[in-house]
PDB file of N, CA and C in Angstrom:
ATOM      1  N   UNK A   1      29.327 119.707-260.796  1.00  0.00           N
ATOM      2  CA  UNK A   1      28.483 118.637-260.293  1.00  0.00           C
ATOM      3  C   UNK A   1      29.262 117.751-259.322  1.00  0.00           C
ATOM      4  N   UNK A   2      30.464 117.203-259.746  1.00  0.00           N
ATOM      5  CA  UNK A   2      30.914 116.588-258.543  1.00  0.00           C
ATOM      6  C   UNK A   2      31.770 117.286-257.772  1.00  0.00           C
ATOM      7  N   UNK A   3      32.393 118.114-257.760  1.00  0.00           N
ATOM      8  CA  UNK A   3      32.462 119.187-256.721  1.00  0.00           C
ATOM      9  C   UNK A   3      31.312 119.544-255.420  1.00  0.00           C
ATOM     10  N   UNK A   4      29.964 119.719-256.217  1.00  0.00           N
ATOM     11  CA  UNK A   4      28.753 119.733-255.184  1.00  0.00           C
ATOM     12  C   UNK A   4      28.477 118.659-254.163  1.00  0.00           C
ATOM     13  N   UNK A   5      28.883 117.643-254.893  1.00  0.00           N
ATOM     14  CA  UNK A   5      28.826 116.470-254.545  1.00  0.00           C
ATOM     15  C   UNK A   5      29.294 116.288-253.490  1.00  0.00           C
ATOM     16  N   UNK A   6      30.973 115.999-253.646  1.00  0.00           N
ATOM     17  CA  UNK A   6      31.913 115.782-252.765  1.00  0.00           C
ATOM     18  C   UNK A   6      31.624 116.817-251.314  1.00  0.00           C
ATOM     19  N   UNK A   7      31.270 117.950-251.659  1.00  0.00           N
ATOM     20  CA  UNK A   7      30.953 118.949-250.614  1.00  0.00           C
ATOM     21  C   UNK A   7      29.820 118.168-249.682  1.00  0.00           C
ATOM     22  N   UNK A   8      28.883 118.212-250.501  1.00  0.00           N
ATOM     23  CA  UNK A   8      27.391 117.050-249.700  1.00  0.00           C
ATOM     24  C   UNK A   8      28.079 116.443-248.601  1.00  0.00           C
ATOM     25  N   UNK A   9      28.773 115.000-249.675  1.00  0.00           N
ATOM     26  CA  UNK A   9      29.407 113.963-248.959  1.00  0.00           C
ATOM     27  C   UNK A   9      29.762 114.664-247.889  1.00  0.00           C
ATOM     28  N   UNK A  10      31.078 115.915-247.613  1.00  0.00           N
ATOM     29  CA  UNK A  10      31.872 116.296-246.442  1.00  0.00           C
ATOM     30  C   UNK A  10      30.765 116.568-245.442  1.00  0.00           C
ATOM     31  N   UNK A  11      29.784 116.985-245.839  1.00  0.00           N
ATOM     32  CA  UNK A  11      28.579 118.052-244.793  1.00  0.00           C
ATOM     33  C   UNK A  11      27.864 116.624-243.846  1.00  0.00           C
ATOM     34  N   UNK A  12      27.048 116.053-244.820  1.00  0.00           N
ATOM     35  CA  UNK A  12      26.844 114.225-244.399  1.00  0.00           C
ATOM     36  C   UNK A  12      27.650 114.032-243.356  1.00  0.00           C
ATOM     37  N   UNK A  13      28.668 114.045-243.254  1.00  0.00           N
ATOM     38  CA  UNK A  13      29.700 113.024-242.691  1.00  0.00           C
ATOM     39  C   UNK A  13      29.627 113.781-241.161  1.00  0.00           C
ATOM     40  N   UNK A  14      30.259 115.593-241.572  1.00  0.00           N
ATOM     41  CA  UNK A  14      30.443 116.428-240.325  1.00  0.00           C
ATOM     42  C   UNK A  14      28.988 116.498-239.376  1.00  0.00           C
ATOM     43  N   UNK A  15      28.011 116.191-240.229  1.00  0.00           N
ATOM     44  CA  UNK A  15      26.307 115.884-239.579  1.00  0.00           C
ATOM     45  C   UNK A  15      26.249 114.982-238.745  1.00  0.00           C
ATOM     46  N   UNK A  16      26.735 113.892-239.085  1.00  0.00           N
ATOM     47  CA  UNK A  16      26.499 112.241-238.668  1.00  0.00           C
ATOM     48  C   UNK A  16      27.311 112.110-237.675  1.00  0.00           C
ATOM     49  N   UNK A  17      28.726 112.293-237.760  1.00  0.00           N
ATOM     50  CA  UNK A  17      29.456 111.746-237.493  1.00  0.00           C
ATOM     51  C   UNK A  17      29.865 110.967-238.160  1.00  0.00           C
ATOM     52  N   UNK A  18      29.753 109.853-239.419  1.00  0.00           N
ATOM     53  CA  UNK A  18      30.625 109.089-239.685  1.00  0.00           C
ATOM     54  C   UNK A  18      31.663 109.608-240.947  1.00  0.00           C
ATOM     55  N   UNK A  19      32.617 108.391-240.857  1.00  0.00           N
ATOM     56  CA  UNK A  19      33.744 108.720-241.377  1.00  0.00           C
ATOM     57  C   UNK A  19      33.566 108.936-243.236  1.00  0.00           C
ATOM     58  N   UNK A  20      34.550 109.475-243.424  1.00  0.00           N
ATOM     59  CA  UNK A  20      34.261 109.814-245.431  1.00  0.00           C
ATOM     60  C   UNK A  20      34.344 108.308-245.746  1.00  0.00           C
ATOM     61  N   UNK A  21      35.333 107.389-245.532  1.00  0.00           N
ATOM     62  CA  UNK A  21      35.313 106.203-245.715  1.00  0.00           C
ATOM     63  C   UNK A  21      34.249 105.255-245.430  1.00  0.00           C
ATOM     64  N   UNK A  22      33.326 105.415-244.420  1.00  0.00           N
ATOM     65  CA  UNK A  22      32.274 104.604-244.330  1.00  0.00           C
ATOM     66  C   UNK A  22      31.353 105.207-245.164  1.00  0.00           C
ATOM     67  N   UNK A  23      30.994 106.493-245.998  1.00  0.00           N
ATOM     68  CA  UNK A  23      30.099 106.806-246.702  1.00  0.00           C
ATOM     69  C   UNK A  23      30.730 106.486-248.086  1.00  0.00           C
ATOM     70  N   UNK A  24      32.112 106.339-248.378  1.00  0.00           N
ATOM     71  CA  UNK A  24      32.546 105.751-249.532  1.00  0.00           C
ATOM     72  C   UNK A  24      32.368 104.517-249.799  1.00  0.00           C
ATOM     73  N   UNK A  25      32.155 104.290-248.891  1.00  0.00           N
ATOM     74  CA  UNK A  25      32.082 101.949-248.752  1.00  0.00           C
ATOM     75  C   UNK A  25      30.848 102.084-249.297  1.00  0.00           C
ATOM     76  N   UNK A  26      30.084 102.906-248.301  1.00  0.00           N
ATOM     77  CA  UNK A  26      28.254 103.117-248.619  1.00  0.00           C
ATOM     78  C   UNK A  26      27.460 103.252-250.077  1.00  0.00           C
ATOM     79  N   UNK A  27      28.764 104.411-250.377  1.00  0.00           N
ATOM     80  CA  UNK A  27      28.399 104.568-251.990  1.00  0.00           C
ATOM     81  C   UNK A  27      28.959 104.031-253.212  1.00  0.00           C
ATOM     82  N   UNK A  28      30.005 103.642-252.930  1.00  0.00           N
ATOM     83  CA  UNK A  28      30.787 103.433-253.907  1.00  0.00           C
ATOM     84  C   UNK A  28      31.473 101.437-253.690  1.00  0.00           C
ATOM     85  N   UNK A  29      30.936 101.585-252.625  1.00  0.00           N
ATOM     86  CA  UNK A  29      31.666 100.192-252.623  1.00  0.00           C
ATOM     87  C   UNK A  29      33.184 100.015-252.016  1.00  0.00           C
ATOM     88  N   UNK A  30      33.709 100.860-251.722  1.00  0.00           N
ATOM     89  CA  UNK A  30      35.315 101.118-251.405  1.00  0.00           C
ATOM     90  C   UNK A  30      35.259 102.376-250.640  1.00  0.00           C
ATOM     91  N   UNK A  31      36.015 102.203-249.514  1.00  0.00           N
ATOM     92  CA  UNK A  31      36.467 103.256-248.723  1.00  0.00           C
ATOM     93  C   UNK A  31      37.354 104.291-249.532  1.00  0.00           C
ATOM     94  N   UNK A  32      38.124 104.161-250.462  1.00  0.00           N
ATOM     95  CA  UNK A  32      38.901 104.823-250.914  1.00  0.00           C
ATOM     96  C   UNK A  32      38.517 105.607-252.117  1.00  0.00           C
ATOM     97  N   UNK A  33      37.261 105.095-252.595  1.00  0.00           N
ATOM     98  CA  UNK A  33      36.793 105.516-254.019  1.00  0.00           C
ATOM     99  C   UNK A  33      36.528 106.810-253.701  1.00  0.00           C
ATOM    100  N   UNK A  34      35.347 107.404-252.443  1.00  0.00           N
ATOM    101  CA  UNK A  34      35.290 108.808-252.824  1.00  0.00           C
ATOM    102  C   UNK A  34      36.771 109.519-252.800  1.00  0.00           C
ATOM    103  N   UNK A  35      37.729 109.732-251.751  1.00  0.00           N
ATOM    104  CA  UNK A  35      38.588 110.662-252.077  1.00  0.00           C
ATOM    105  C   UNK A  35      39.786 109.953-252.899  1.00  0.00           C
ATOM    106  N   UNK A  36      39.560 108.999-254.103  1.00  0.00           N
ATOM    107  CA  UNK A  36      40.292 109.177-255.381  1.00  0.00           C
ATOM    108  C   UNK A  36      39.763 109.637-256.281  1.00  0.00           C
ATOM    109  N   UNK A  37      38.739 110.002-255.784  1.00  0.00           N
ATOM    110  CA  UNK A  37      37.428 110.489-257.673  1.00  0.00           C
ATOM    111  C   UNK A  37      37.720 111.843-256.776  1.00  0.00           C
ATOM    112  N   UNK A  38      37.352 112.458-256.366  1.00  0.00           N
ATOM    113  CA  UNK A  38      38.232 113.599-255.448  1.00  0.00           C
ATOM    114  C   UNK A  38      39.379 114.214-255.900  1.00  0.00           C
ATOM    115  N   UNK A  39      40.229 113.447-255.718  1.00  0.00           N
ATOM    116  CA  UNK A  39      41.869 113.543-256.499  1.00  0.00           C
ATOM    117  C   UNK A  39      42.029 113.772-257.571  1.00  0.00           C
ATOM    118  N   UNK A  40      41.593 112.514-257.932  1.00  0.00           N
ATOM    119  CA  UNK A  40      41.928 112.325-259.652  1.00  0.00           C
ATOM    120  C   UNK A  40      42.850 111.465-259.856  1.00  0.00           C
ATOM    121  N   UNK A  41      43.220 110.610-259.047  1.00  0.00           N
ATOM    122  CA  UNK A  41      44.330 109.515-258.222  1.00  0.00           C
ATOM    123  C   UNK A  41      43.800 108.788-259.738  1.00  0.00           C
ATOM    124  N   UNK A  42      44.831 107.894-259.885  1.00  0.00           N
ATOM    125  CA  UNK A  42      45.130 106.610-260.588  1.00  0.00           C
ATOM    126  C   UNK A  42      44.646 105.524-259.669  1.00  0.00           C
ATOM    127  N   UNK A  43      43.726 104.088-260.573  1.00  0.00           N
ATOM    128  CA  UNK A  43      44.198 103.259-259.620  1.00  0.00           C
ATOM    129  C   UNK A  43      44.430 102.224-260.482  1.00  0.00           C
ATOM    130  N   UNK A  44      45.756 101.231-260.311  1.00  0.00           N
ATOM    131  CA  UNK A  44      45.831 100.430-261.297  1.00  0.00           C
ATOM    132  C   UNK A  44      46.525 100.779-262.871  1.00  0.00           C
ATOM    133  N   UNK A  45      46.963 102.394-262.666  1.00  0.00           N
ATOM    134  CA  UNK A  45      47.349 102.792-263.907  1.00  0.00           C
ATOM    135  C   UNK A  45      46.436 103.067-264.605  1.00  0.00           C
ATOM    136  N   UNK A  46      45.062 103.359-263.804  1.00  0.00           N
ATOM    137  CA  UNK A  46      44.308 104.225-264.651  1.00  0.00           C
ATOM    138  C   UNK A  46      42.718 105.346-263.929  1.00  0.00           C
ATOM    139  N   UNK A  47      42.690 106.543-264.995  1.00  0.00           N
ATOM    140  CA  UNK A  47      42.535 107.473-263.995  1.00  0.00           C
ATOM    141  C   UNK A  47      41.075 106.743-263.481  1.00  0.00           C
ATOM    142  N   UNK A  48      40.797 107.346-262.178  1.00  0.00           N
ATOM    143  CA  UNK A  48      39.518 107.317-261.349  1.00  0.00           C
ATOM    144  C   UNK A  48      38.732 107.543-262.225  1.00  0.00           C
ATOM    145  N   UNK A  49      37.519 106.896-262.474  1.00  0.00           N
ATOM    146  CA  UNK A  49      36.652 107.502-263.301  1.00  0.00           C
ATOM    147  C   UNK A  49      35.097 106.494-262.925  1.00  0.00           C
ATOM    148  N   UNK A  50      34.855 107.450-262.113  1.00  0.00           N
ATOM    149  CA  UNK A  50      33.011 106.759-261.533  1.00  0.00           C
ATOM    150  C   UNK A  50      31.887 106.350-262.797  1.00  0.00           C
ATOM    151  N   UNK A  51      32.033 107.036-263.977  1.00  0.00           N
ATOM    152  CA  UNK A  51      31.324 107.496-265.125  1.00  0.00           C
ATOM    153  C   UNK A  51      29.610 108.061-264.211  1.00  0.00           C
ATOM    154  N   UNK A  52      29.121 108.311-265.601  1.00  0.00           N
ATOM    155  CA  UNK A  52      27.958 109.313-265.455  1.00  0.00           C
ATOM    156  C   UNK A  52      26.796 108.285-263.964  1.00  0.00           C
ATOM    157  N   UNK A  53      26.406 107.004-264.800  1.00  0.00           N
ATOM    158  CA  UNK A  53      25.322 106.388-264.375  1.00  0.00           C
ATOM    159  C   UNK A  53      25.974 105.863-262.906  1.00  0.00           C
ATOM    160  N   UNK A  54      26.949 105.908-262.943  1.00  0.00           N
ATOM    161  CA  UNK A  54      27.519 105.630-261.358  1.00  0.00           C
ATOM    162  C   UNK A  54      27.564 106.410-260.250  1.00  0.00           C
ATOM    163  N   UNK A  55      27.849 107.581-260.457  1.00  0.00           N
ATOM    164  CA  UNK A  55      27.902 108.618-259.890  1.00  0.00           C
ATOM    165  C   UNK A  55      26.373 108.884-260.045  1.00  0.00           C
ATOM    166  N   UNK A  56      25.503 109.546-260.669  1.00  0.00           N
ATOM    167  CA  UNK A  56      24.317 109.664-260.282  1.00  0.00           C
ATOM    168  C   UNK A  56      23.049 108.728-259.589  1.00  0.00           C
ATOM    169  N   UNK A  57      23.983 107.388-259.182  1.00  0.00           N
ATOM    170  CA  UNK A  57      23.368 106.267-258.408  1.00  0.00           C
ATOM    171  C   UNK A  57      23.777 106.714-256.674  1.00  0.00           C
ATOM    172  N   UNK A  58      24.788 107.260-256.830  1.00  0.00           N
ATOM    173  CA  UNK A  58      25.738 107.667-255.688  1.00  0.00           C
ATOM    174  C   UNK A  58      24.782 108.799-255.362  1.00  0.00           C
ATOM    175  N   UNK A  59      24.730 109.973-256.093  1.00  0.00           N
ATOM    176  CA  UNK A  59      23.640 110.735-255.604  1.00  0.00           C
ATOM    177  C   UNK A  59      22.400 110.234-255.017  1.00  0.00           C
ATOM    178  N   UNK A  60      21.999 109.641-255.609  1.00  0.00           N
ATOM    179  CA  UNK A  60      20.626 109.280-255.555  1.00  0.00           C
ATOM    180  C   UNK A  60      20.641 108.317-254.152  1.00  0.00           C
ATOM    181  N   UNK A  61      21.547 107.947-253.863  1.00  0.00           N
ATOM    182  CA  UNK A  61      22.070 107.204-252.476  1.00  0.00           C
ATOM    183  C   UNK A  61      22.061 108.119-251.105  1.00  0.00           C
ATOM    184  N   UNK A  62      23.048 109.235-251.840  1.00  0.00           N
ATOM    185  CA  UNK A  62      23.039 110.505-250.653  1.00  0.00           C
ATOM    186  C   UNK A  62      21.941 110.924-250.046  1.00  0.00           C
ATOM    187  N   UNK A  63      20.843 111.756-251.782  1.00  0.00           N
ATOM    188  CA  UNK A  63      19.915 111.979-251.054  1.00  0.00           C
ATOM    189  C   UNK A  63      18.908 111.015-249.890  1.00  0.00           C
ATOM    190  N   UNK A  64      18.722 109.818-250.076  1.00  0.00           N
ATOM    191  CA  UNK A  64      18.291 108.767-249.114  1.00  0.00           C
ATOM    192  C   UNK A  64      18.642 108.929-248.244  1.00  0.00           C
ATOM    193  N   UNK A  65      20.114 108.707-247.905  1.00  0.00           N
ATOM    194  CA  UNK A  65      21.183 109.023-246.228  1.00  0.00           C
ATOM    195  C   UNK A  65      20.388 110.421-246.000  1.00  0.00           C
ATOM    196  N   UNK A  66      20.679 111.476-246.541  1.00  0.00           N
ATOM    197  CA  UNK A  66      20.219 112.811-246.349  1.00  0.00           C
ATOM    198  C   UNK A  66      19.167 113.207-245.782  1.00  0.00           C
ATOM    199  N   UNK A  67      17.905 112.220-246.314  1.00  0.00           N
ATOM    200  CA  UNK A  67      16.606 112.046-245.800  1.00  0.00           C
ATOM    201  C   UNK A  67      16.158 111.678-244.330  1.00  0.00           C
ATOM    202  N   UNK A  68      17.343 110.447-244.380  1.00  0.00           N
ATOM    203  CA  UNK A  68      17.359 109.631-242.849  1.00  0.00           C
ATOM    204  C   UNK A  68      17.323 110.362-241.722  1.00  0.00           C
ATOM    205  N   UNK A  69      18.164 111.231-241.887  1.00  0.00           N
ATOM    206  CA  UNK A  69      18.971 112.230-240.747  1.00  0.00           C
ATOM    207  C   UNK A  69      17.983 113.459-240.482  1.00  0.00           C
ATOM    208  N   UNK A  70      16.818 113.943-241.401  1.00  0.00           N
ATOM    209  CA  UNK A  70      16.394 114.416-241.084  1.00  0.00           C
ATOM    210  C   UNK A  70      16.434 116.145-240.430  1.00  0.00           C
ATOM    211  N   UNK A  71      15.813 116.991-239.995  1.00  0.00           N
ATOM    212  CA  UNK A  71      15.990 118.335-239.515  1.00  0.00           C
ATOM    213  C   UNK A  71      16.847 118.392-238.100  1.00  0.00           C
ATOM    214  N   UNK A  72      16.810 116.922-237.554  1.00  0.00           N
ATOM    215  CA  UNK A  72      17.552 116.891-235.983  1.00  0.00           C
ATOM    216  C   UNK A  72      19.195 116.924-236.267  1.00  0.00           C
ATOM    217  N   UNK A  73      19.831 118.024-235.451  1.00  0.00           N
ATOM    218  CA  UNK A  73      21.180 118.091-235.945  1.00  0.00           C
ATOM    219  C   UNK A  73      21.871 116.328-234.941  1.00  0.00           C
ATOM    220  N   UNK A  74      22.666 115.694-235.594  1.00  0.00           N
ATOM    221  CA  UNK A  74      22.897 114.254-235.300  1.00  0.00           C
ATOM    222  C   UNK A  74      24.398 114.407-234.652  1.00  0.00           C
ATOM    223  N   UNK A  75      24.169 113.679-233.487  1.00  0.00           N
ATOM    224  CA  UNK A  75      25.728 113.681-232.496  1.00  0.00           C
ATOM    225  C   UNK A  75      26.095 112.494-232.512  1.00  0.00           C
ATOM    226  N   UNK A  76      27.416 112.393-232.376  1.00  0.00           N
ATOM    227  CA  UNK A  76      28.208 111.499-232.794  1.00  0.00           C
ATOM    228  C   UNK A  76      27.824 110.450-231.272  1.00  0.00           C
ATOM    229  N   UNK A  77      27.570 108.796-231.516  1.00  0.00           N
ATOM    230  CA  UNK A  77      27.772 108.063-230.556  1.00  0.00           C
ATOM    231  C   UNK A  77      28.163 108.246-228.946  1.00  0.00           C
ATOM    232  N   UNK A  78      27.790 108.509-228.028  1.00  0.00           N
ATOM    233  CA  UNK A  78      27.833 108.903-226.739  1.00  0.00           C
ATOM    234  C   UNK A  78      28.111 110.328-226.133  1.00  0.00           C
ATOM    235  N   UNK A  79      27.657 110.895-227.222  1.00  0.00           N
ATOM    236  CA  UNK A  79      27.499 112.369-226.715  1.00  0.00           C
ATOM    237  C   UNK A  79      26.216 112.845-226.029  1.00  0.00           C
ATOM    238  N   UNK A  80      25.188 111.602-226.305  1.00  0.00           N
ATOM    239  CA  UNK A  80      23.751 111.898-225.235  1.00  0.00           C
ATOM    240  C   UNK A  80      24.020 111.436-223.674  1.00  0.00           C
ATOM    241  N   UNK A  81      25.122 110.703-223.713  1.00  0.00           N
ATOM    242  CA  UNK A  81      25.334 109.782-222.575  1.00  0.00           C
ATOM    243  C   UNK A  81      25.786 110.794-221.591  1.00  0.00           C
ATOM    244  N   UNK A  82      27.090 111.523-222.598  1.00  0.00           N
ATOM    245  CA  UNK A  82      27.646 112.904-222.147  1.00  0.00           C
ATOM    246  C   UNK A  82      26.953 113.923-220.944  1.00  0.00           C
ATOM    247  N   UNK A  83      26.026 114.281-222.358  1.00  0.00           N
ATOM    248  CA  UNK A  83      25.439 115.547-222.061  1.00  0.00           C
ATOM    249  C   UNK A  83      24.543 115.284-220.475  1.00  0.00           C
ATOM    250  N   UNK A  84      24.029 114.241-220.315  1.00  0.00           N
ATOM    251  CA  UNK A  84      22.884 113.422-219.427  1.00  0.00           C
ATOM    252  C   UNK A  84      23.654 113.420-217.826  1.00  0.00           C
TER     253      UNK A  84
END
């Protein structure tokens, strides 16, 4: 389950354009939270641990972002300007 997850998150990000850290702020509140629950990093001397109802709030977040974006594949900030 969070393996699937974290994958989402990466796909999201490579879609959008934005950074893992701005979808960690997004979900979690902290840039750093998704890739320490990722890890398995310590913080504070103690392990990462999102628990159940947190992490499935986080989902439930994704799918929303997920929704936003829609069937149109999404380019990163001035790549229409680019292409034009």
């Amino acid at each position: 389950m969070l393996l699937d997850f974290i994958e989402r998150c990466d796909a999201y990000c490579a879609r959008t354009g934005r950074s893992r850290e701005w979808l960690s702020k997004r979900l979690f509140g902290s840039a750093r939270a998704l890739r320490e629950v990722e890890a398995g990093r310590k913080t504070n001397g103690k392990d990462r641990d999102i628990g159940v109802r947190r992490l499935q709030r986080a989902m439930d977040d994704l799918v929303l972002l997920e929704g936003d974006i829609g069937d149109a594949p999404i380019q990163p900030a001035g790549a229409q300007e680019a292409a034009a």
